[in-house]
N, C-alpha and C. Protein backbone atom coordinates (compact mmCIF):
# COMPACT_ATOMS: atom_id res chain seq x y z
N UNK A 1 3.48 12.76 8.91
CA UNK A 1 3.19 11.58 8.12
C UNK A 1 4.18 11.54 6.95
N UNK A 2 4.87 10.43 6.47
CA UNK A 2 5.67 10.18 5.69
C UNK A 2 5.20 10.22 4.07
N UNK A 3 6.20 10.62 3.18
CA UNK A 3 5.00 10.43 2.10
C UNK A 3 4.38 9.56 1.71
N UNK A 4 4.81 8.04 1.25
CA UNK A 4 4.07 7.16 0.75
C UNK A 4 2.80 7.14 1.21
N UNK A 5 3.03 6.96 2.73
CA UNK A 5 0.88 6.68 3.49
C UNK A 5 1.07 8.06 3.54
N UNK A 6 1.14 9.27 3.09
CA UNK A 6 0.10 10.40 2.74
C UNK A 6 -0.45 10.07 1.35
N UNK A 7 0.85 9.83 0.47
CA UNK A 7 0.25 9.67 -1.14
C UNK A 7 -0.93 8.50 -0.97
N UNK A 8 -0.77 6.97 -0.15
CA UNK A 8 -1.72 6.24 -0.27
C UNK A 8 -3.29 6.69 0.30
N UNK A 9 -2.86 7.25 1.59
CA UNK A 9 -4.38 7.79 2.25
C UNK A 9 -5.40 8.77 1.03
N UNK A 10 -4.22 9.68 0.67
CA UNK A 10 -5.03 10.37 -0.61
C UNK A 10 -5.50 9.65 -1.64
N UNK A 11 -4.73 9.03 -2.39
CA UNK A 11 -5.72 8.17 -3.28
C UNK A 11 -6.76 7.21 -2.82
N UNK A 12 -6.92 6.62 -1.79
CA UNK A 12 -7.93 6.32 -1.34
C UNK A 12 -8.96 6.66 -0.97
N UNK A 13 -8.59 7.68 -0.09
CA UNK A 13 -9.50 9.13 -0.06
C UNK A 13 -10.40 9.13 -1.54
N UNK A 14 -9.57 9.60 -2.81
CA UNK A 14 -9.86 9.95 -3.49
C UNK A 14 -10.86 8.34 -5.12
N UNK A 15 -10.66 7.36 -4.15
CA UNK A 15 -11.12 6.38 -4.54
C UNK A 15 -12.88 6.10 -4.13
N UNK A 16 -12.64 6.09 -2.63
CA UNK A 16 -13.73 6.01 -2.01
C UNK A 16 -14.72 7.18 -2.45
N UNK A 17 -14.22 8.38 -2.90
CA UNK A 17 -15.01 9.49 -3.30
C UNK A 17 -15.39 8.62 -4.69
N UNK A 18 -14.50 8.71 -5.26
CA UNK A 18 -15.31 7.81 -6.68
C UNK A 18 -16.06 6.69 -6.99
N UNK A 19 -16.47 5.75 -6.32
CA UNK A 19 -17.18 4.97 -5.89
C UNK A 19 -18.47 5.83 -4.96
N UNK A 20 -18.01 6.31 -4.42
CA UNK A 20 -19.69 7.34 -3.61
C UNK A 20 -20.30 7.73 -4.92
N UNK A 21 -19.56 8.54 -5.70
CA UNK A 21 -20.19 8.92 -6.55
C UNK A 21 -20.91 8.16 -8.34
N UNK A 22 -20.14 7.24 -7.98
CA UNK A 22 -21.18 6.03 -8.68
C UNK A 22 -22.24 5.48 -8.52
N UNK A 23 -21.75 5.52 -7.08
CA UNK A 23 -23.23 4.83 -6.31
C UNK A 23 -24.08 5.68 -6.63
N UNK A 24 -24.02 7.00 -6.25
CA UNK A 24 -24.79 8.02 -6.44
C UNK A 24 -25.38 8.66 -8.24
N UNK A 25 -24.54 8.24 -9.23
CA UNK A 25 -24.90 8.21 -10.45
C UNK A 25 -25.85 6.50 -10.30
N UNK A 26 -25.44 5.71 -10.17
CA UNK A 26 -26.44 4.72 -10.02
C UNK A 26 -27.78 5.06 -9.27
N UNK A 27 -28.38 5.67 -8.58
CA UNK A 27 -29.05 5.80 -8.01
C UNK A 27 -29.61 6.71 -8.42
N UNK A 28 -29.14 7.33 -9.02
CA UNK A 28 -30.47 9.19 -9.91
C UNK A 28 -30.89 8.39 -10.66
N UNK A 29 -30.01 7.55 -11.68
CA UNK A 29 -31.11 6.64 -12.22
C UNK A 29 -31.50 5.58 -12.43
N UNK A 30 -31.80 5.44 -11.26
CA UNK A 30 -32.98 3.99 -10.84
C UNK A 30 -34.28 4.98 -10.46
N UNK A 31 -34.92 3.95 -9.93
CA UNK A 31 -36.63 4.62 -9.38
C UNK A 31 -36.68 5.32 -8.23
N UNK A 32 -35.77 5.60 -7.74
CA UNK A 32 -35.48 6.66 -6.26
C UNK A 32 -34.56 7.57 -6.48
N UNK A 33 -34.56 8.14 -6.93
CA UNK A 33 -33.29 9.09 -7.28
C UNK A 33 -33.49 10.66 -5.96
N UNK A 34 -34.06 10.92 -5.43
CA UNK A 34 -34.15 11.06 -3.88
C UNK A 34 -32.76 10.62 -3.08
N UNK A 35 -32.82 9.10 -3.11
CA UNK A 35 -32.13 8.23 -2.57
C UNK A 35 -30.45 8.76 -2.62
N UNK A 36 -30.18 9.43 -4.32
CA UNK A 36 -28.85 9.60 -4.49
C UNK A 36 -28.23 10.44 -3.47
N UNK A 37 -29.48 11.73 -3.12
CA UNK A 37 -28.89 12.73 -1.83
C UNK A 37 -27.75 12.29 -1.03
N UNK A 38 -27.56 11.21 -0.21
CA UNK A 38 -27.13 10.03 0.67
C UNK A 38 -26.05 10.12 0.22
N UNK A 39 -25.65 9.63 -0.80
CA UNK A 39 -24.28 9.34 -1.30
C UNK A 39 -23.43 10.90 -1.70
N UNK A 40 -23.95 11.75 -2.36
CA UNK A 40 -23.33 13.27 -2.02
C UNK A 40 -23.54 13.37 -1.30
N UNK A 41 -24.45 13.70 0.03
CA UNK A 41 -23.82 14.71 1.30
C UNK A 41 -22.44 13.77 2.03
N UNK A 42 -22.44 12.50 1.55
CA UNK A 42 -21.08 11.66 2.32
C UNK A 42 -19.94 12.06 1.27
N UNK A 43 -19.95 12.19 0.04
CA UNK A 43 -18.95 12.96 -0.52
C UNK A 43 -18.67 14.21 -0.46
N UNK A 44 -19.45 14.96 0.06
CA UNK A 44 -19.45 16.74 0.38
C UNK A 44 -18.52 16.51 1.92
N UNK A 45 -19.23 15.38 2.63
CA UNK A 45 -18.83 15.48 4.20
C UNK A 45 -17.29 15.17 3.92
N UNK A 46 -16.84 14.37 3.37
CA UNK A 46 -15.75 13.55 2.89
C UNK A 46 -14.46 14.73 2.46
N UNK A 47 -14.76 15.57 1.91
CA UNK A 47 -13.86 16.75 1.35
C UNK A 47 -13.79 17.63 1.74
N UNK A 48 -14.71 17.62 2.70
CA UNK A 48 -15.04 18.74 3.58
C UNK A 48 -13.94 18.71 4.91
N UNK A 49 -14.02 17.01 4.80
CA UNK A 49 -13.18 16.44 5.97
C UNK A 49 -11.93 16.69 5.89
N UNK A 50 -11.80 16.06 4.43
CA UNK A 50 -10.22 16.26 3.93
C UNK A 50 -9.62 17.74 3.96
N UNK A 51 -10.19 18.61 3.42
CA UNK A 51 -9.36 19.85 3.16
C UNK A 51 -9.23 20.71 4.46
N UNK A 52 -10.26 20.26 6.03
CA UNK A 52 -10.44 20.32 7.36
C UNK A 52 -8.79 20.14 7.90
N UNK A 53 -8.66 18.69 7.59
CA UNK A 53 -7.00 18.14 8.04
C UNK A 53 -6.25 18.99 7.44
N UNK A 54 -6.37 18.96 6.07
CA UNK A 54 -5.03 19.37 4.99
C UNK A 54 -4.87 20.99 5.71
N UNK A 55 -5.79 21.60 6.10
CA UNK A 55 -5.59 22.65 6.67
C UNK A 55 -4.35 23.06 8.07
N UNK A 56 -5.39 22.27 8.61
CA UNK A 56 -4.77 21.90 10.23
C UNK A 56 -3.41 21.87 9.82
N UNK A 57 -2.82 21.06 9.05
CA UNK A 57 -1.52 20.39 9.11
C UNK A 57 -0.12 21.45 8.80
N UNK A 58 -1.29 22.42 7.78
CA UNK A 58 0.08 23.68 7.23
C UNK A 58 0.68 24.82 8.24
């Protein structure tokens, strides 16, 4: 992969993580905060994913 779409995939990557985790600060506090679980285990799965590839690749 060339750099630019590596540098772009990563910040996006790293966008979409930040937005999960808003959602997920939005959600501890509202009236379900239960609910936030959802949005971390998709950011745990998410980095989990990423550093999976980044591995593979070296």
């Amino acid at each position: 992969m060339n750099k630019p779409l590596k540098l772009l995939s990563t910040l996006g990557a790293f966008a979409v993580v930040a937005g999960l985790v808003y959602v997920a600060g939005e959600m501890a506090l509202s009236d379900s905060p239960l609910l936030a679980l959802a949005p971390v285990a998709l950011v745990l799965s998410i980095i989990f994913v990423f550093i999976r590839m980044n591995d593979k690749q070296d």
